[in-house]
Protein backbone atom coordinates (compact mmCIF):
# COMPACT_ATOMS: atom_id res chain seq x y z
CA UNK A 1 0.00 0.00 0.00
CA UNK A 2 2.54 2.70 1.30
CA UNK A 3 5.10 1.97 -1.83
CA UNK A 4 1.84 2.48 -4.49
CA UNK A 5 0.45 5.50 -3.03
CA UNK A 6 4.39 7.29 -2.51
CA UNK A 7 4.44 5.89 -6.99
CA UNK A 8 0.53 7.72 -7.29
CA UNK A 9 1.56 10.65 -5.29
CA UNK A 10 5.00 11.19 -7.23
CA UNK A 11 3.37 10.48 -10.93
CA UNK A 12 0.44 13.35 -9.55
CA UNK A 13 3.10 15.79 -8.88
CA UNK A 14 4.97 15.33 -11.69
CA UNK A 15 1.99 15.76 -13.87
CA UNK A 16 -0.17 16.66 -11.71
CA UNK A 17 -3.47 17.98 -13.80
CA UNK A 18 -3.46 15.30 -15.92
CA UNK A 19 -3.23 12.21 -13.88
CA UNK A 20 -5.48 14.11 -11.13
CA UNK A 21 -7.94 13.85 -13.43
CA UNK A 22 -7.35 10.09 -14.35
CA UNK A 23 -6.69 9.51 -10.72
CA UNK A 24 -10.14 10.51 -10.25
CA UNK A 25 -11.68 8.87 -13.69
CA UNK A 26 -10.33 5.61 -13.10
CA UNK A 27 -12.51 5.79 -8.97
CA UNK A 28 -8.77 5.99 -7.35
CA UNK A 29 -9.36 9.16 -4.89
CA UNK A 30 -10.45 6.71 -2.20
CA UNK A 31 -7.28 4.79 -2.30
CA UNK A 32 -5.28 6.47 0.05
CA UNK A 33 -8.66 6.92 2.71
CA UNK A 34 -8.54 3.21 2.50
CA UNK A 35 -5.30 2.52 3.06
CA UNK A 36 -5.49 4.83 6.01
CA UNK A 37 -8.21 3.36 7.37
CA UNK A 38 -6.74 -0.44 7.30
CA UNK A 39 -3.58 0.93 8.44
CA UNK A 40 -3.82 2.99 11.39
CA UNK A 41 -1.00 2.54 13.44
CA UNK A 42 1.24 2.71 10.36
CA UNK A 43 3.16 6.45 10.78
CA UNK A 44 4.54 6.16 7.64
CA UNK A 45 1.67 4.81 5.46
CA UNK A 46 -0.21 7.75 6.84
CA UNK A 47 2.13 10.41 5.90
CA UNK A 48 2.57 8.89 2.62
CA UNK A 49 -1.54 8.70 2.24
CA UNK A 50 -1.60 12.34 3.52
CA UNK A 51 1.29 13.35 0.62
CA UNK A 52 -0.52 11.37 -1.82
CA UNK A 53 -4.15 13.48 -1.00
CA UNK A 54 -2.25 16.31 -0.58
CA UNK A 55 -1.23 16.24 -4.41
CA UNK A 56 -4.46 15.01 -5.72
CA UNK A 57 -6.25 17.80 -4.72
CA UNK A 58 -3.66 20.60 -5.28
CA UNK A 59 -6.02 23.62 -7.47
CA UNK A 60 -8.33 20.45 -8.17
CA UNK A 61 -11.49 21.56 -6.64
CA UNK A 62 -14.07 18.42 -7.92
CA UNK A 63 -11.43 16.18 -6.17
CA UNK A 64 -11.48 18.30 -3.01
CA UNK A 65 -15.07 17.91 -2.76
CA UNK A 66 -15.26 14.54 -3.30
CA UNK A 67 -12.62 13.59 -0.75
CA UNK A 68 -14.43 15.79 1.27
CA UNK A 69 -17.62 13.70 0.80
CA UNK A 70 -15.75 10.46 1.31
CA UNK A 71 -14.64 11.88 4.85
CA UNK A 72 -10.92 12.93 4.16
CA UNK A 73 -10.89 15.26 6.67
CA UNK A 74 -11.99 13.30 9.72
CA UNK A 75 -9.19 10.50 8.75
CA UNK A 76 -6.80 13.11 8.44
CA UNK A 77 -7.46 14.14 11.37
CA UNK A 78 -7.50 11.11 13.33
CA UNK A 79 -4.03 10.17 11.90
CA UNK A 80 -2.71 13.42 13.04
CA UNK A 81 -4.03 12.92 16.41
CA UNK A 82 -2.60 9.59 16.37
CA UNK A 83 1.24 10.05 15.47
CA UNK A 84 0.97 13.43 16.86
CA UNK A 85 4.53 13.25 17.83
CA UNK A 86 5.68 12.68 13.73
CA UNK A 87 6.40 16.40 12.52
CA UNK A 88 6.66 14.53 9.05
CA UNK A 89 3.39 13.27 8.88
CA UNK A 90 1.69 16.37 10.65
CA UNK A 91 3.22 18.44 8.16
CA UNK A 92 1.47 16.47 5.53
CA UNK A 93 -1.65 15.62 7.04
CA UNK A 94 -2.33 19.72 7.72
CA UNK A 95 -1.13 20.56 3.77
CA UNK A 96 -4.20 18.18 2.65
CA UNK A 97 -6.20 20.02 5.51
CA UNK A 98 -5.51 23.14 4.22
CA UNK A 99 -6.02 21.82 0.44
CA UNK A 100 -9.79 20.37 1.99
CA UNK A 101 -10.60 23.80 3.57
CA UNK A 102 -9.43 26.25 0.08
CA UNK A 103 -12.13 24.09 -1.94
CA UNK A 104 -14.18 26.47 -0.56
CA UNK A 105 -12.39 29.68 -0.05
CA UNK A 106 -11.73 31.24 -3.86
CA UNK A 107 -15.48 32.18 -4.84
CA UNK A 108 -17.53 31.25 -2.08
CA UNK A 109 -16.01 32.11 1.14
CA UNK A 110 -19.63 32.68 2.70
CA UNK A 111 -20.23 28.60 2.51
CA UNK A 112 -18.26 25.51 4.20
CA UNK A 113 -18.70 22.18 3.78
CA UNK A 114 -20.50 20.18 6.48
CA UNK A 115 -18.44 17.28 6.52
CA UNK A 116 -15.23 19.62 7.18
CA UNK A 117 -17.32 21.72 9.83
CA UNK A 118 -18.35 18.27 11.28
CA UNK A 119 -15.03 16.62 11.39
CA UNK A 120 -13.23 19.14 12.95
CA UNK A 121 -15.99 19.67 15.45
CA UNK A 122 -15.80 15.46 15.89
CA UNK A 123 -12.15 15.13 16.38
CA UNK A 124 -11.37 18.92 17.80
CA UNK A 125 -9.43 19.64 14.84
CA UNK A 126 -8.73 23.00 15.53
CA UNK A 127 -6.98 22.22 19.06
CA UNK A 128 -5.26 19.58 17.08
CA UNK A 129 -3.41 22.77 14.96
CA UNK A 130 -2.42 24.07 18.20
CA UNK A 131 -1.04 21.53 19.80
CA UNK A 132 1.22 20.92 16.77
CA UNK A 133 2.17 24.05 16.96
CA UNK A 134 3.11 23.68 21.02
CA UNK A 135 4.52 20.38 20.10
CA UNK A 136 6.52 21.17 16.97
CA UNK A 137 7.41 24.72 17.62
CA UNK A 138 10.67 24.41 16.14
CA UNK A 139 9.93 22.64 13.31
CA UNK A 140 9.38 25.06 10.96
CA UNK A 141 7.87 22.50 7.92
CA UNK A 142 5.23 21.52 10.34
CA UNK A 143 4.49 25.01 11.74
CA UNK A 144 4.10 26.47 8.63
CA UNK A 145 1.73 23.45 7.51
CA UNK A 146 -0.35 24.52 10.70
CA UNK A 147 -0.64 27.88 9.68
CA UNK A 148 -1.76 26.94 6.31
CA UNK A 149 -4.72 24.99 7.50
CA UNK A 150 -5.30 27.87 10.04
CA UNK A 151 -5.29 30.44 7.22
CA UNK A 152 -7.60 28.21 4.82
CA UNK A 153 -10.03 27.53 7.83
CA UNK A 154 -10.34 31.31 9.18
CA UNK A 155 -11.43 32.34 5.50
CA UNK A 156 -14.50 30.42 6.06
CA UNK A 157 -17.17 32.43 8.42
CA UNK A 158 -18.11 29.25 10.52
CA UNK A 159 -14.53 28.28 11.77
CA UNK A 160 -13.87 31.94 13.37
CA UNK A 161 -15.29 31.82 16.88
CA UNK A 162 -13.67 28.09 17.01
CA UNK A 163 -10.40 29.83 16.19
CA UNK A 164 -10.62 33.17 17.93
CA UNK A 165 -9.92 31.59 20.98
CA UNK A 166 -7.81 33.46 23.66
CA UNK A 167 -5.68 30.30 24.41
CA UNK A 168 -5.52 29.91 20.57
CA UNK A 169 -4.15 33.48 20.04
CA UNK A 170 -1.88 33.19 22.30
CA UNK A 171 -0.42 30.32 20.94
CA UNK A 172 -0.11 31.40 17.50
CA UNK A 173 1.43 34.55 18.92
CA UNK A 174 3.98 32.36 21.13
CA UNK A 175 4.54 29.99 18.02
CA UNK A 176 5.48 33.15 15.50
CA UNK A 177 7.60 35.34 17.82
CA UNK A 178 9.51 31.66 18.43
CA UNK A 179 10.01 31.56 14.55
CA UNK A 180 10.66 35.10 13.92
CA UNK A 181 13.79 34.12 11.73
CA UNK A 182 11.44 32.30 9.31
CA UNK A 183 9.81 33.89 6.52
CA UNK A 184 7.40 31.26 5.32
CA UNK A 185 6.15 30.79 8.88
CA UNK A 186 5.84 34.61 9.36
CA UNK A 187 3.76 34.52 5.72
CA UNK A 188 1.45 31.53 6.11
């Protein structure tokens, strides 16, 4: 499983648009949910499943929503809960987070999906962010993944009382002075 989805993911990013849409014509988009979802406990099936969704939905908005639908963000999620001490697979899990959450922030900022309200309200999501950012501090990868999602979630109306959380600001003030010296944390 973990050695097909690392060859999907790296034929998707190489040409990406294309085999998206193949990806996607041939029913593969759940691969990678299922191979999560036999695999748990496997850290580095799970970041290779989060790559591989990360790719297939890069500026591909029909896959977005359809991972969506198949409940992509709850098992991202959940593996990020789970091997919450793996900066490598947080980083990757939170990139396909943030990839979920943009499907609906170009035109239509007003909406949100249900299933990623309801996952993230299911599995505390947003504390999950946070805590990566306590946890991985340093890491600057994985703390500018965080802020990704963050910035992708706060553009939708129903994730900003979750987010404007005092313990939350602080946080995200705590976790940017720390990186100061890094631009793309400072920017995401």
């Amino acid at each position: 499983q973990q050695q097909g989805l690392a060859v999907l993911r790296d034929l998707v990013a190489n040409r990406y648009l294309r085999v998206q849409n193949l990806v996607a014509t041939l029913g593969g988009l759940p691969c990678p949910l299922n191979a999560m979802k036999a695999f748990p406990m496997n850290t580095e099936l799970q970041r290779t499943a989060c790559s591989a969704i990360e790719v297939l939905i890069l500026h591909h908005r029909a896959n977005q929503q359809q991972l969506l639908n198949q409940g992509a963000a709850t098992i991202v999620l959940e593996a990020a809960q789970t091997h919450s001490n793996n900066a490598a697979l947080q980083e990757h899990a939170f990139l396909a987070l943030a990839g979920l959450a943009c499907a609906f922030t170009d035109t239509d900022a007003h909406l949100s999906h249900p299933k990623l309200l309801s996952a993230f309200n299911k599995t505390g999501g947003v504390d999950t962010l946070f805590r990566a950012l306590a946890t991985h501090t340093t890491n600057t990868r994985t703390v500018t993944a965080a802020c990704e999602a963050l910035y992708q979630l706060a553009a939708l109306r129903q994730f900003n009382e979750i987010l404007a959380k005092p313990s939350h600001t602080q946080q995200l003030v705590h976790t940017l002075q720390l990186n100061s010296a890094h631009p793309d944390v400072q920017t995401s």
